[in-house]
PDB file of N, CA and C in Angstrom:
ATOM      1  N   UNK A   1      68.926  48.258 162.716  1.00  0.00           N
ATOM      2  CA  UNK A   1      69.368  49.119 163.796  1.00  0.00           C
ATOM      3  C   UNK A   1      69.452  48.291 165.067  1.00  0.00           C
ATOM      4  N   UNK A   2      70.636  48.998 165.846  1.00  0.00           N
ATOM      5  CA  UNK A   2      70.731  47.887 166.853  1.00  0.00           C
ATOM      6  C   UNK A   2      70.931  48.898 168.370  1.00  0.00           C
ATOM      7  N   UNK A   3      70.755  48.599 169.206  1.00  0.00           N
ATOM      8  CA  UNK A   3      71.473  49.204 170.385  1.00  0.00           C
ATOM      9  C   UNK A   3      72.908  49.742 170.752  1.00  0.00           C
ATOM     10  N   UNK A   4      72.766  51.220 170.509  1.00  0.00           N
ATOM     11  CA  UNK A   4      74.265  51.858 170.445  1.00  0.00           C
ATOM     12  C   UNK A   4      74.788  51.991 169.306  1.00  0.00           C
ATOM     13  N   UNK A   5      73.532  51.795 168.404  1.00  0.00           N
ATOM     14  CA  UNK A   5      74.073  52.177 167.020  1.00  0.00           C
ATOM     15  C   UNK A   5      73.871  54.210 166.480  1.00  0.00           C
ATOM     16  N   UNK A   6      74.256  54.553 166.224  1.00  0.00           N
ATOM     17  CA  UNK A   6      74.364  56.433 165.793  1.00  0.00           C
ATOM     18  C   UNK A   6      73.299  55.963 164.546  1.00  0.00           C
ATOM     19  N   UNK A   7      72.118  56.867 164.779  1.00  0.00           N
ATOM     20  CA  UNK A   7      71.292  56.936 163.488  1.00  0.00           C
ATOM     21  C   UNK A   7      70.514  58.146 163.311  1.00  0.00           C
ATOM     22  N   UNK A   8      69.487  58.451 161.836  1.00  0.00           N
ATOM     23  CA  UNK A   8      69.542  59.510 161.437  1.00  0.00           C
ATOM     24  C   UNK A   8      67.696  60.190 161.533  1.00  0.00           C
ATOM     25  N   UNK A   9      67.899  61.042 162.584  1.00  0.00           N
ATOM     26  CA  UNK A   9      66.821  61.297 162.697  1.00  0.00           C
ATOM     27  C   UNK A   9      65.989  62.331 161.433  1.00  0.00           C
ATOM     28  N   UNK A  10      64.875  61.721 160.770  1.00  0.00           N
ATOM     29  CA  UNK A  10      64.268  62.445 159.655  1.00  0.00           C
ATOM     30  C   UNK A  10      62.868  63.213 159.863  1.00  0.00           C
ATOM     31  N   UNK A  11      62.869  63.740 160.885  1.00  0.00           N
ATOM     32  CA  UNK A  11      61.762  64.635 161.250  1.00  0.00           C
ATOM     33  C   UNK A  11      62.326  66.029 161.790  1.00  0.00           C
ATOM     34  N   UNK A  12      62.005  67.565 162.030  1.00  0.00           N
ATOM     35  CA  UNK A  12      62.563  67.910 162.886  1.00  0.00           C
ATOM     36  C   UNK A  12      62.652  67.608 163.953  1.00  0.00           C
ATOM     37  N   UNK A  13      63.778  68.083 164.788  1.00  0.00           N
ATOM     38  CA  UNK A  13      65.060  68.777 164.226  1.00  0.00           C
ATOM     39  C   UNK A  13      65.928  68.636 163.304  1.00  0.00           C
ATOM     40  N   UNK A  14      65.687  67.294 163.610  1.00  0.00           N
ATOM     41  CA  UNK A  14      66.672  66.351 162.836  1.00  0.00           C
ATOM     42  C   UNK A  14      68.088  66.017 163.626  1.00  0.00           C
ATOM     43  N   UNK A  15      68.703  65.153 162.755  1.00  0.00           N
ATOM     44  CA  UNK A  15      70.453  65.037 162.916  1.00  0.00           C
ATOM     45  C   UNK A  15      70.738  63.730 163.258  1.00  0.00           C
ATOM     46  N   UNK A  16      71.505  63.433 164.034  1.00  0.00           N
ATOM     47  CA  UNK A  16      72.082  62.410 164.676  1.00  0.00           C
ATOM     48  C   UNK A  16      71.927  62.103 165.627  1.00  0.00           C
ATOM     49  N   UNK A  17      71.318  60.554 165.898  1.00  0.00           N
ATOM     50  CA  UNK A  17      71.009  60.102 167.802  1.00  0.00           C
ATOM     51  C   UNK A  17      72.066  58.844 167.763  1.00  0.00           C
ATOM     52  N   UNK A  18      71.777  58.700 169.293  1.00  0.00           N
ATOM     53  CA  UNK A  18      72.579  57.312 169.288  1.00  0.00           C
ATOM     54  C   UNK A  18      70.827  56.785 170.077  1.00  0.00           C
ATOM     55  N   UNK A  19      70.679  55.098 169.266  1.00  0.00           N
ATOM     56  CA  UNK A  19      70.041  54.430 169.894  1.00  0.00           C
ATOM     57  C   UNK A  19      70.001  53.938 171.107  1.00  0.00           C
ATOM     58  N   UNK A  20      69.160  53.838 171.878  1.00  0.00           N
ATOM     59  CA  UNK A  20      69.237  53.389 173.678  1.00  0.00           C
ATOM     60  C   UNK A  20      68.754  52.605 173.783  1.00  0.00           C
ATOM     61  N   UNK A  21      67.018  52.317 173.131  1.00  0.00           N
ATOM     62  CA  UNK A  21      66.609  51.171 174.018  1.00  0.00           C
ATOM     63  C   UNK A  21      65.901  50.838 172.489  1.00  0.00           C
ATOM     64  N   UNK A  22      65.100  49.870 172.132  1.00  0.00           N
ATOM     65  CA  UNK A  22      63.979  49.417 171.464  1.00  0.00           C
ATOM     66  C   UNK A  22      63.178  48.412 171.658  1.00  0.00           C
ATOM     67  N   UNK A  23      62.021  48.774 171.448  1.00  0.00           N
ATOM     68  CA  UNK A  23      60.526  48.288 172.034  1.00  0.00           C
ATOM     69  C   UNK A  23      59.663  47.624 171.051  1.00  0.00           C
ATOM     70  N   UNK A  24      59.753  46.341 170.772  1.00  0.00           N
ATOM     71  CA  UNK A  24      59.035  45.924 169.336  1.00  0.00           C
ATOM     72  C   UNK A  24      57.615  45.331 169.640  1.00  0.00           C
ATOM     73  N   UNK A  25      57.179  45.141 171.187  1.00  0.00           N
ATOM     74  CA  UNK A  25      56.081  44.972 171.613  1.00  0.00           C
ATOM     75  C   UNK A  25      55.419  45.719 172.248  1.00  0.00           C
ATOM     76  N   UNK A  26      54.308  46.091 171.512  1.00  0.00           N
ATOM     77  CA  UNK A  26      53.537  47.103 172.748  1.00  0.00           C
ATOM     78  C   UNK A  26      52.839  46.597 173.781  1.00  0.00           C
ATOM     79  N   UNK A  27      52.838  45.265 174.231  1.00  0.00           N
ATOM     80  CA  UNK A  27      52.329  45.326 175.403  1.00  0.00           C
ATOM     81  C   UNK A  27      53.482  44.933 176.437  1.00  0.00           C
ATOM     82  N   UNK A  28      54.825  44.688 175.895  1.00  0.00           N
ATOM     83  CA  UNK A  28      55.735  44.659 176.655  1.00  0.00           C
ATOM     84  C   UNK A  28      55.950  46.181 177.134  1.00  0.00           C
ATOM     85  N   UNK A  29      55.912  47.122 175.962  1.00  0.00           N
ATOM     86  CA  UNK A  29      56.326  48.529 176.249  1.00  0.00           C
ATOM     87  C   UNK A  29      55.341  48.985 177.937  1.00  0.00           C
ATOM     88  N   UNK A  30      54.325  48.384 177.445  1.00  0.00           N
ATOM     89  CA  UNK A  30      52.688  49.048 178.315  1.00  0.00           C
ATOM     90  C   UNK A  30      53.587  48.587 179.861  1.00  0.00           C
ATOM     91  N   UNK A  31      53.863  47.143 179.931  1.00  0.00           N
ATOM     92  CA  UNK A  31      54.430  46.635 181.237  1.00  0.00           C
ATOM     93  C   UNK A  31      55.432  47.513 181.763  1.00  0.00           C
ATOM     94  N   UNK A  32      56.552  47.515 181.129  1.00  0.00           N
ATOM     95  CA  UNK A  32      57.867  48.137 181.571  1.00  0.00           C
ATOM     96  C   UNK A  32      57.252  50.177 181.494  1.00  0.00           C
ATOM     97  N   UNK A  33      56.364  50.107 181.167  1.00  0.00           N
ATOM     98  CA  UNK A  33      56.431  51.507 181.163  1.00  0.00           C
ATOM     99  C   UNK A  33      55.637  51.749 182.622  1.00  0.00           C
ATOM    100  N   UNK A  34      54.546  51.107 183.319  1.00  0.00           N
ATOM    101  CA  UNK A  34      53.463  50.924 184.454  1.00  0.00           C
ATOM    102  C   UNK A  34      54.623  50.435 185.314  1.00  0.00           C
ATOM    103  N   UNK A  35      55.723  49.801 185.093  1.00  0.00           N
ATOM    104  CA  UNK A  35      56.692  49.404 186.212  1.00  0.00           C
ATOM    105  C   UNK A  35      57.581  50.452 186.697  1.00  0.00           C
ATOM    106  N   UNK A  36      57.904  51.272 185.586  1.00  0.00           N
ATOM    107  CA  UNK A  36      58.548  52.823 185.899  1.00  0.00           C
ATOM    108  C   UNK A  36      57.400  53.608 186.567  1.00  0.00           C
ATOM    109  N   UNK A  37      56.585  54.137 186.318  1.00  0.00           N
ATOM    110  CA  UNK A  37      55.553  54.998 186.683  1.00  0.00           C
ATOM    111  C   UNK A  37      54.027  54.588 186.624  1.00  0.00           C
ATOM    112  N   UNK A  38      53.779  54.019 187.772  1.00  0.00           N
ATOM    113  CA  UNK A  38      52.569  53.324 188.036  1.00  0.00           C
ATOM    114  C   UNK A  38      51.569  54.056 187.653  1.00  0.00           C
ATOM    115  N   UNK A  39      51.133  55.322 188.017  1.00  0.00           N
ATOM    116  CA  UNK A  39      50.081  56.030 187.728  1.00  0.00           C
ATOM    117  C   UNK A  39      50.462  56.543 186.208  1.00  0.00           C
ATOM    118  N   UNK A  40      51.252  56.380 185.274  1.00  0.00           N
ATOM    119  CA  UNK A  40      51.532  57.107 184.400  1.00  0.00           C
ATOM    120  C   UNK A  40      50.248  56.958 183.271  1.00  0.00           C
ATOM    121  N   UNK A  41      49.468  55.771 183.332  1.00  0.00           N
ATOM    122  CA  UNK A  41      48.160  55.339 182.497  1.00  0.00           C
ATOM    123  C   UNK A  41      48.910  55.157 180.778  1.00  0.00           C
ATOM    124  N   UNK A  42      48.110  54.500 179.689  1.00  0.00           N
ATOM    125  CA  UNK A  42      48.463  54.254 178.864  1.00  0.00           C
ATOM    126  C   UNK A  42      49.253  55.126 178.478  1.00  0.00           C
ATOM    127  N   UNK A  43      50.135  54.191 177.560  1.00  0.00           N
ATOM    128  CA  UNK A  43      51.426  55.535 176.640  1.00  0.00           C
ATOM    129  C   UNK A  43      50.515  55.917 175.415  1.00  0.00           C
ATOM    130  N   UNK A  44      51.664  56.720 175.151  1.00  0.00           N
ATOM    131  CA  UNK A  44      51.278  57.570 173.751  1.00  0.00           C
ATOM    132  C   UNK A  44      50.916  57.229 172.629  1.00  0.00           C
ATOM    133  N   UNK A  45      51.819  56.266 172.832  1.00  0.00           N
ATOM    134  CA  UNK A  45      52.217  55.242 171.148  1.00  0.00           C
ATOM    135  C   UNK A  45      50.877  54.264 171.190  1.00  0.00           C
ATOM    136  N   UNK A  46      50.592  54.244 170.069  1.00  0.00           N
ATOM    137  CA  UNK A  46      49.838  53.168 169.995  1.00  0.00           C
ATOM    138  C   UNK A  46      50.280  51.732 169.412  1.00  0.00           C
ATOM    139  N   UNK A  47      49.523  50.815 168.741  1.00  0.00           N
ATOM    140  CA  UNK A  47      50.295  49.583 168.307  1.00  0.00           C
ATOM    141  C   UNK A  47      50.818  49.929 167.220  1.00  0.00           C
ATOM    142  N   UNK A  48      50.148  51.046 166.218  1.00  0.00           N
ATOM    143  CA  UNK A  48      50.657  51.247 164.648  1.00  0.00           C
ATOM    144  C   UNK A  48      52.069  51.715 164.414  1.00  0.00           C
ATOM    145  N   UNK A  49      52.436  52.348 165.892  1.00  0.00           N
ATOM    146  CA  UNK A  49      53.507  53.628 165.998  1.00  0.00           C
ATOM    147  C   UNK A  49      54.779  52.360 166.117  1.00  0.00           C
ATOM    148  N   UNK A  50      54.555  51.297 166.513  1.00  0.00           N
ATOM    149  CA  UNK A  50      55.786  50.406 166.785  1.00  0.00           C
ATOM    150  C   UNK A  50      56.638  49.480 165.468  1.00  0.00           C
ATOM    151  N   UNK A  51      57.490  49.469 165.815  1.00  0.00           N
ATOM    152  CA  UNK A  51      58.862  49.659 167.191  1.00  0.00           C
ATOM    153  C   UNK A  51      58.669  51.530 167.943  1.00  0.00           C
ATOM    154  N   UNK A  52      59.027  51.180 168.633  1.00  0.00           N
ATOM    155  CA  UNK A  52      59.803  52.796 169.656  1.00  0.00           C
ATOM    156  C   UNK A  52      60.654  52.461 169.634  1.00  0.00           C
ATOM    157  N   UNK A  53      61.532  53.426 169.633  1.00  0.00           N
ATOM    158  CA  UNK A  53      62.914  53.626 169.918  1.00  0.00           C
ATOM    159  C   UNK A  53      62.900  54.750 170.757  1.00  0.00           C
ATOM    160  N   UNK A  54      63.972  54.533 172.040  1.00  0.00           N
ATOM    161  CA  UNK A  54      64.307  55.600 172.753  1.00  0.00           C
ATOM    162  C   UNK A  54      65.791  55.945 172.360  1.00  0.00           C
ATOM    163  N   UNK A  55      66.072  57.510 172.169  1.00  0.00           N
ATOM    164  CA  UNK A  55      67.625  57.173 171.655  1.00  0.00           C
ATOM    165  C   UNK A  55      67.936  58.885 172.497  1.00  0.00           C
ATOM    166  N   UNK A  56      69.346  58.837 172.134  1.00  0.00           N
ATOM    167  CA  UNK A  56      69.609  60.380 172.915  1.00  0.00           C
ATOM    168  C   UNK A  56      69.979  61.067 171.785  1.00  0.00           C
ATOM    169  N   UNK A  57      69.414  62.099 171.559  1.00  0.00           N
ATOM    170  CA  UNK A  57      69.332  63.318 170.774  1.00  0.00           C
ATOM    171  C   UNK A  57      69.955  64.009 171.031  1.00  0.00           C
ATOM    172  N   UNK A  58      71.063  65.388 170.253  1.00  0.00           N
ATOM    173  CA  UNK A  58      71.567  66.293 170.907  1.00  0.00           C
ATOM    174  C   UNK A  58      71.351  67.557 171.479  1.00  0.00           C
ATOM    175  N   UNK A  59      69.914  67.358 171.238  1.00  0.00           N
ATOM    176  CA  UNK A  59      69.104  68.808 171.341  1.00  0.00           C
ATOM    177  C   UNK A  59      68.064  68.215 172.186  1.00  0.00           C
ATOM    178  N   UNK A  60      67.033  67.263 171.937  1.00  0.00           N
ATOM    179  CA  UNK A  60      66.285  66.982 172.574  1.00  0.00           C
ATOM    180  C   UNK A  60      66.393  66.317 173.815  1.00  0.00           C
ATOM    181  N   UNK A  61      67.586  65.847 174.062  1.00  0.00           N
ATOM    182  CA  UNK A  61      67.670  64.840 175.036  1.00  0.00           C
ATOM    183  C   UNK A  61      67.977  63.384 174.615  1.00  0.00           C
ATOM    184  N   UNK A  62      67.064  62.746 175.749  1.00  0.00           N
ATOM    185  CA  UNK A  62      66.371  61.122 175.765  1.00  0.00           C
ATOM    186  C   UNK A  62      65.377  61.543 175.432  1.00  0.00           C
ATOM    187  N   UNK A  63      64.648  60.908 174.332  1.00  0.00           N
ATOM    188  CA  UNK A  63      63.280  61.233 173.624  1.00  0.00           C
ATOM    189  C   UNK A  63      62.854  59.925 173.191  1.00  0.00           C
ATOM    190  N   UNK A  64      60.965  59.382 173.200  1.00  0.00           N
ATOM    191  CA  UNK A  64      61.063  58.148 172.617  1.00  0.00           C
ATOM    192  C   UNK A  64      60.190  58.586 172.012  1.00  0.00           C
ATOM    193  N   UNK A  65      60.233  58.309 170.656  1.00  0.00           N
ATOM    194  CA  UNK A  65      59.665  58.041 169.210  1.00  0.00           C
ATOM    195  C   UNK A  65      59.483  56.791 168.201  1.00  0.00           C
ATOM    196  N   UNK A  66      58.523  57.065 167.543  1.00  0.00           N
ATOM    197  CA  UNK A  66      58.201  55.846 166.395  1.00  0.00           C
ATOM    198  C   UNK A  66      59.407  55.348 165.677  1.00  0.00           C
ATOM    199  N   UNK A  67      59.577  54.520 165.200  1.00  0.00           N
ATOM    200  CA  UNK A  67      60.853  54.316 164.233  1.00  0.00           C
ATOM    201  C   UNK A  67      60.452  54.718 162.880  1.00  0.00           C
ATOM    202  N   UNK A  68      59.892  55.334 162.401  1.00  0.00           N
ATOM    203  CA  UNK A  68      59.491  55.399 161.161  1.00  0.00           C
ATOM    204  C   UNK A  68      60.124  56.901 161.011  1.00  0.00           C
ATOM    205  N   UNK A  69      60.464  57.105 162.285  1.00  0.00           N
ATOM    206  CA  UNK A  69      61.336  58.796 162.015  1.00  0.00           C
ATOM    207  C   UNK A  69      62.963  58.406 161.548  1.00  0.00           C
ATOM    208  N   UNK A  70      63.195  57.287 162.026  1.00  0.00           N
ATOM    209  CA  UNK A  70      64.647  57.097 161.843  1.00  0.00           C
ATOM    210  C   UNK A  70      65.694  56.403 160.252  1.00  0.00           C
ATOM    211  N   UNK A  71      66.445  56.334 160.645  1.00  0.00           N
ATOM    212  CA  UNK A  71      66.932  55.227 159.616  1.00  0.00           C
ATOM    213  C   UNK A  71      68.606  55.270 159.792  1.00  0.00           C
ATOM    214  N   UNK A  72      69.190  54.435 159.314  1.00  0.00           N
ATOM    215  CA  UNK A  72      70.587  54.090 159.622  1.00  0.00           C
ATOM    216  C   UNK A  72      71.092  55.446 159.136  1.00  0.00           C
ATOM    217  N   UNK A  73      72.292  55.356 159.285  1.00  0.00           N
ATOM    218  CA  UNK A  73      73.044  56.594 158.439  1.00  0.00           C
ATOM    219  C   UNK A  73      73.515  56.809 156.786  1.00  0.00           C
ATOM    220  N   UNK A  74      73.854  54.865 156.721  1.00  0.00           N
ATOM    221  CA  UNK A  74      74.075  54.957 155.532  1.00  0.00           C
ATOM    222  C   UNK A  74      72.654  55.350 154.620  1.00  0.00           C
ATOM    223  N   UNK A  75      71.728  54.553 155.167  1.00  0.00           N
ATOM    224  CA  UNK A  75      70.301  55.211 154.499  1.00  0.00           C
ATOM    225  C   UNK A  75      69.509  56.224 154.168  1.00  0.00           C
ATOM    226  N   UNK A  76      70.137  57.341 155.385  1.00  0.00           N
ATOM    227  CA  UNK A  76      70.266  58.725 155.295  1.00  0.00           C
ATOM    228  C   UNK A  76      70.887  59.100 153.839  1.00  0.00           C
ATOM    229  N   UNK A  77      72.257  58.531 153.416  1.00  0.00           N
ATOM    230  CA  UNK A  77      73.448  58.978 152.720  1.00  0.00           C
ATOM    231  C   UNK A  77      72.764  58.803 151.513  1.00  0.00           C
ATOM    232  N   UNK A  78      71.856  57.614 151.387  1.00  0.00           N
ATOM    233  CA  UNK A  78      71.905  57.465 150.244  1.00  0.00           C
ATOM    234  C   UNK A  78      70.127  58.233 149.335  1.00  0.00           C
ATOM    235  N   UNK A  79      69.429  58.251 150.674  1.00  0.00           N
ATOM    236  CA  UNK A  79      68.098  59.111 150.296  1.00  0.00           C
ATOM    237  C   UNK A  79      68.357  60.458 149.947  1.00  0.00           C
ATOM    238  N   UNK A  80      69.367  60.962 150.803  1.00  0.00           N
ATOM    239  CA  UNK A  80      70.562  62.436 150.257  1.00  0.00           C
ATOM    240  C   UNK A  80      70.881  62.593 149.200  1.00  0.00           C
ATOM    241  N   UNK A  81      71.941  61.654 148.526  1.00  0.00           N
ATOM    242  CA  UNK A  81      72.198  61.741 146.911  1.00  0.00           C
ATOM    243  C   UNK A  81      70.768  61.754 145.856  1.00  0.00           C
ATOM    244  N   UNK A  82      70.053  61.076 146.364  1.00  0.00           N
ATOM    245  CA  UNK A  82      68.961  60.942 145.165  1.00  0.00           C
ATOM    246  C   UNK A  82      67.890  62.318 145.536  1.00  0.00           C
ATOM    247  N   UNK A  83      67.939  62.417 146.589  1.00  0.00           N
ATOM    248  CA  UNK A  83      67.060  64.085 146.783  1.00  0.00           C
ATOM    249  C   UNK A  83      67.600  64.810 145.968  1.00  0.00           C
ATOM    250  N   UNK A  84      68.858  64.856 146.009  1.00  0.00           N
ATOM    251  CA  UNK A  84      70.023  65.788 145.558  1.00  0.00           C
ATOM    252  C   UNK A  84      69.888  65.549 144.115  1.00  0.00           C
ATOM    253  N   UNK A  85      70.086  65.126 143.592  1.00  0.00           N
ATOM    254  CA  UNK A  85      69.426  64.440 141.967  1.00  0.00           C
ATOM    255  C   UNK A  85      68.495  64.989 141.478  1.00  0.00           C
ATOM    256  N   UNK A  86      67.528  64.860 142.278  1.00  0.00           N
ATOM    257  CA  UNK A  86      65.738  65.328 142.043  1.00  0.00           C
ATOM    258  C   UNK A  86      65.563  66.979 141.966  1.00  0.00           C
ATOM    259  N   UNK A  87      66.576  67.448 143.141  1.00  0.00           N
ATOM    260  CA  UNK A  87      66.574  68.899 143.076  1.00  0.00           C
ATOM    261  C   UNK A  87      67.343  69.608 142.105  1.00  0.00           C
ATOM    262  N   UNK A  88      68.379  69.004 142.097  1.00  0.00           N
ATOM    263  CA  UNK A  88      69.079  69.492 140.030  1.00  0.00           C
ATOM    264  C   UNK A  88      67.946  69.434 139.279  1.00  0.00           C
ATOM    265  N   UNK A  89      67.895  68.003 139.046  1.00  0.00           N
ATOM    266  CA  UNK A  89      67.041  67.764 137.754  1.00  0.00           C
ATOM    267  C   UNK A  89      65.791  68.584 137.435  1.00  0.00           C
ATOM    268  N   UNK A  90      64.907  69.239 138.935  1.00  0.00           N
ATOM    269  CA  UNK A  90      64.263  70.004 138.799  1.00  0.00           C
ATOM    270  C   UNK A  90      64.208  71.430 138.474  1.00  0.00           C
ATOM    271  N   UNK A  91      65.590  71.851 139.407  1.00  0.00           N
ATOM    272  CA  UNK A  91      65.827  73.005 138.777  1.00  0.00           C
ATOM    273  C   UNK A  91      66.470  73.354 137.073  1.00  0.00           C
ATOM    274  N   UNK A  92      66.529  72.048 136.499  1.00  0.00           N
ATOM    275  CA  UNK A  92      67.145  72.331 134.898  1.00  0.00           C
ATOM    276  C   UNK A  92      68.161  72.290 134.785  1.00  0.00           C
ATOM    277  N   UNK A  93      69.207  71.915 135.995  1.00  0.00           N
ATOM    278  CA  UNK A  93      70.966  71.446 135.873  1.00  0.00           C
ATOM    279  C   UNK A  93      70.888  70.289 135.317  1.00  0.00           C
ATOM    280  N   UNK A  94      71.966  70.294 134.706  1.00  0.00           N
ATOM    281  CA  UNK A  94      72.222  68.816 134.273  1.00  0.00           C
ATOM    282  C   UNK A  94      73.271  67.897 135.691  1.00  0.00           C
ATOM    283  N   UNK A  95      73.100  67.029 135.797  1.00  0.00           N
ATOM    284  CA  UNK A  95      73.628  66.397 137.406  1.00  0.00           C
ATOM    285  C   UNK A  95      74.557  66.004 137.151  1.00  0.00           C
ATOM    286  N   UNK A  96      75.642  66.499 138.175  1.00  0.00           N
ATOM    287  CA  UNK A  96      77.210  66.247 138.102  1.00  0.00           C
ATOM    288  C   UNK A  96      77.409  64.247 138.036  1.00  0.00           C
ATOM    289  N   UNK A  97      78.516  64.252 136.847  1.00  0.00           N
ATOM    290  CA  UNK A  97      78.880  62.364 136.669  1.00  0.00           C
ATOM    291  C   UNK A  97      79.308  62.195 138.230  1.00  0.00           C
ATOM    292  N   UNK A  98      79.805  62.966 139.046  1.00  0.00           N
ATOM    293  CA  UNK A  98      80.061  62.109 140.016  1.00  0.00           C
ATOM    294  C   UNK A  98      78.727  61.627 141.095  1.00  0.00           C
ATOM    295  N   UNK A  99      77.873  62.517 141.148  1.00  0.00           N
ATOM    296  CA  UNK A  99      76.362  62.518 141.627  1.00  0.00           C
ATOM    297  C   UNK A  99      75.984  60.798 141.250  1.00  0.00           C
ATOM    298  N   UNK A 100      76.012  61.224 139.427  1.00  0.00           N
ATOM    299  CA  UNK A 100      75.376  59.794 139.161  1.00  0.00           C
ATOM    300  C   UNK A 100      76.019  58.419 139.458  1.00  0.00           C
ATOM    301  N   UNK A 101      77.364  59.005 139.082  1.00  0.00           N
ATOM    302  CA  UNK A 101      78.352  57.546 139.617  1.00  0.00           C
ATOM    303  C   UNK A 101      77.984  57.067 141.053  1.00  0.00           C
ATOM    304  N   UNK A 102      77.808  58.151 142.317  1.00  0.00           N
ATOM    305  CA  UNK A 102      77.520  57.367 143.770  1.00  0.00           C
ATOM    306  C   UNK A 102      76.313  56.912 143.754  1.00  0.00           C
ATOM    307  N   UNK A 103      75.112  57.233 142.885  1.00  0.00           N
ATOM    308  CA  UNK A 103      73.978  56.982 143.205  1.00  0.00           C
ATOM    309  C   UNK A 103      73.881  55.336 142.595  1.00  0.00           C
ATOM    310  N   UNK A 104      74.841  55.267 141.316  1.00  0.00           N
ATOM    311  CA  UNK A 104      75.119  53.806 141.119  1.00  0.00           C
ATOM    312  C   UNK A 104      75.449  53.145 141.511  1.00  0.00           C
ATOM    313  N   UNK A 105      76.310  52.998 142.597  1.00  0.00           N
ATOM    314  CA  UNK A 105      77.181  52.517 143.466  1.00  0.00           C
ATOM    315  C   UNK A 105      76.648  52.370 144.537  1.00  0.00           C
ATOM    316  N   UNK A 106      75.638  52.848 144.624  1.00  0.00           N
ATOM    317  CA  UNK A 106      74.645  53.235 145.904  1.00  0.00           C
ATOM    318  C   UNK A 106      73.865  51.614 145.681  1.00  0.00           C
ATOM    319  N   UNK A 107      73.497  51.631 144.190  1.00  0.00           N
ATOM    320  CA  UNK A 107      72.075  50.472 143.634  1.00  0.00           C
ATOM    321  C   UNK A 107      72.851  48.527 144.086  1.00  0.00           C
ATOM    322  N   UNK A 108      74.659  49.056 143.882  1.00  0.00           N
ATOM    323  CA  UNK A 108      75.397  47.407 144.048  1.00  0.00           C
ATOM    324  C   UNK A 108      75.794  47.183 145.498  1.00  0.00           C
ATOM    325  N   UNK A 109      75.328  48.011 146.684  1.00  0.00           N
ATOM    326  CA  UNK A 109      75.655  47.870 147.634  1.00  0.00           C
ATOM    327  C   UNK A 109      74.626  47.177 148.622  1.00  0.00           C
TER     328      UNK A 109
END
């Protein structure tokens, strides 16, 4: 993931952000965050929670969160098909050839 890249938020609400900023050091974060708002005292995040990503949401705003909520889109696409798999297979459908064909196609990419 890169800056200004559209990615897929997997927590609620969910959906689609575009990335804004990312923070892979927390004591860089700690600096630049005491340089915005001096009295603001430690952030939220701790060291485990990193990277942050700040990205704009369409519901939430500008919001900054862990990256462990996110993931590209195509990665979205492809955790989708195989959910989608899991939930046939559970309910006792047999899973459409085209299901299985993308999920193969999914494995050479």
């Amino acid at each position: 993931m890169k800056v200004g890249d559209m990615i897929w938020q997997s927590r609620m609400p969910g959906g689609t952000c575009i990335l804004l900023e990312m923070w892979d050091d927390w004591e860089e974060y700690k600096k630049q965050l005491n340089e915005r708002l001096p009295d603001a005292g430690d952030p939220i995040w701790s060291k485990q929670d990193f990277p942050v990503l700040q990205v704009l949401h369409p519901t939430e705003g500008v919001i900054q969160d862990p990256s462990y909520y996110y993931s590209t889109i195509g990665e979205a696409e492809k955790y989708g098909r195989r959910r989608l798999r899991y939930e046939i297979e559970h309910a006792g459908y047999e899973v459409p050839e085209w299901l299985l064909k993308e999920i193969a196609e999914d494995e050479t990419r």
